[in-house]
Protein backbone atom coordinates (compact mmCIF):
# COMPACT_ATOMS: atom_id res chain seq x y z
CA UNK A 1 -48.46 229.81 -0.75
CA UNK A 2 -50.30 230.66 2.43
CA UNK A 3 -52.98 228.24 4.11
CA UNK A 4 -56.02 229.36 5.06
CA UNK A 5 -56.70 228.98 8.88
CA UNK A 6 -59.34 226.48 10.13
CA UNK A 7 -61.98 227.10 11.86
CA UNK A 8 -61.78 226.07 15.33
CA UNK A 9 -64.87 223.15 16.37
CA UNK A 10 -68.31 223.87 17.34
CA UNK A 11 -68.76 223.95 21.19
CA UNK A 12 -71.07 220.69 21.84
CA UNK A 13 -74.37 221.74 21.70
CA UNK A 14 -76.00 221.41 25.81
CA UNK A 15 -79.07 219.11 26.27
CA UNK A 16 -80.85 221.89 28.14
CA UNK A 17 -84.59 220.40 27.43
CA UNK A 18 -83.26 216.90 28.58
CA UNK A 19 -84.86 217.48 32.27
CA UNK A 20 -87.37 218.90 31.00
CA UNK A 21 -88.41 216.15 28.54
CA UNK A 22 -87.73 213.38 31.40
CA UNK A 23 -90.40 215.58 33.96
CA UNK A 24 -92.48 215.66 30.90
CA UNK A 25 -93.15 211.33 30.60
CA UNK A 26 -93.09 211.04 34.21
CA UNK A 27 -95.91 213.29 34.44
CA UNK A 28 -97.81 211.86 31.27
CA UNK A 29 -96.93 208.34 32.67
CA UNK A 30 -98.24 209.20 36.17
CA UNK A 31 -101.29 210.16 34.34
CA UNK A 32 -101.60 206.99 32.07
CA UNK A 33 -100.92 204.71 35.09
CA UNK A 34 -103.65 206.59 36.88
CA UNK A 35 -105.85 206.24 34.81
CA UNK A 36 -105.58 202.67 34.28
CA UNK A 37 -105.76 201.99 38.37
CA UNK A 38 -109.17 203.87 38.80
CA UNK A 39 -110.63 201.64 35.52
CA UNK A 40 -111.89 198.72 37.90
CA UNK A 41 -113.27 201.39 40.30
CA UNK A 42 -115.78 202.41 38.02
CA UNK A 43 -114.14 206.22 38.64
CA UNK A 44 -113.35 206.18 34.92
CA UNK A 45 -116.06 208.67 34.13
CA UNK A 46 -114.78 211.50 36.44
CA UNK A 47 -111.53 211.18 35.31
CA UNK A 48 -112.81 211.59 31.51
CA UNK A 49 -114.54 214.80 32.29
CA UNK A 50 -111.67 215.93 34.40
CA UNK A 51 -109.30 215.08 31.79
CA UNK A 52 -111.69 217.11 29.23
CA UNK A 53 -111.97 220.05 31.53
CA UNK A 54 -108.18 220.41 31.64
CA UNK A 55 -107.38 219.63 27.51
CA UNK A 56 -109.94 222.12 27.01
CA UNK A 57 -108.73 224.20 29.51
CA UNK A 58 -105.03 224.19 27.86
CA UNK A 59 -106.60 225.26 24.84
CA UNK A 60 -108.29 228.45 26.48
CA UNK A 61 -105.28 229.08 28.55
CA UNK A 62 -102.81 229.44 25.00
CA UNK A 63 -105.67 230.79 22.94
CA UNK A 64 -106.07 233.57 25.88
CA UNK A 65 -102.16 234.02 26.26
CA UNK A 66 -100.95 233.91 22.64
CA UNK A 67 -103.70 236.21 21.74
CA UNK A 68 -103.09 238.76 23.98
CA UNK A 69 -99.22 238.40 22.97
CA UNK A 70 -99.80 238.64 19.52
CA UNK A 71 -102.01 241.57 19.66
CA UNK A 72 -99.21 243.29 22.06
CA UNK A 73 -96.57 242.56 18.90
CA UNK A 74 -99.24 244.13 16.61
CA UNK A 75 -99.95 247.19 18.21
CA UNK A 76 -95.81 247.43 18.35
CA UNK A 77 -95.68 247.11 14.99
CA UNK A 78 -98.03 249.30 14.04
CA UNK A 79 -96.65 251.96 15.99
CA UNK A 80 -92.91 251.57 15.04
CA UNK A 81 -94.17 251.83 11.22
CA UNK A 82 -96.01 255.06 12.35
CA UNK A 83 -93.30 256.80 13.42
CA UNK A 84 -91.24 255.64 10.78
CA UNK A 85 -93.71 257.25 8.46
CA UNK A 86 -93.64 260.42 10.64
């Protein structure tokens, strides 16, 4: 009776978003130790409305982006199922 041949290994899979997860805490720790030096200067408040400025900010920025990606796909869409149709 013939064996079946086996399969050879999976490749091991590469930690590409390692560096980018390590730049990622050094920049939210930067942040976070920051913050905590300017408490005693009583510079707390700027760096609140800063801080809000820029997590609103993010929000915009992706609400602007994804939008105008996602309306890019539609009008695709809708024009691949028009010529299908055609």
């Amino acid at each position: 009776m013939l064996e079946r041949p086996q399969l050879p290994p999976d490749p091991p899979q590469r930690a590409s978003n390692s560096l980018l997860t390590v730049i990622m805490v050094l920049v939210i720790g930067t942040v976070c130790a920051g913050t905590l030096l300017m408490l005693p200067t009583g510079a707390i408040g700027p760096v609140i409305v800063f801080g809000g400025v820029m997590f609103f900010g993010m929000i915009g920025f992706h609400y602007v982006v994804w939008g105008r990606w996602m309306m890019r796909v539609l009008r695709e869409e809708e024009a691949r199922k028009e010529k299908q149709d055609e």
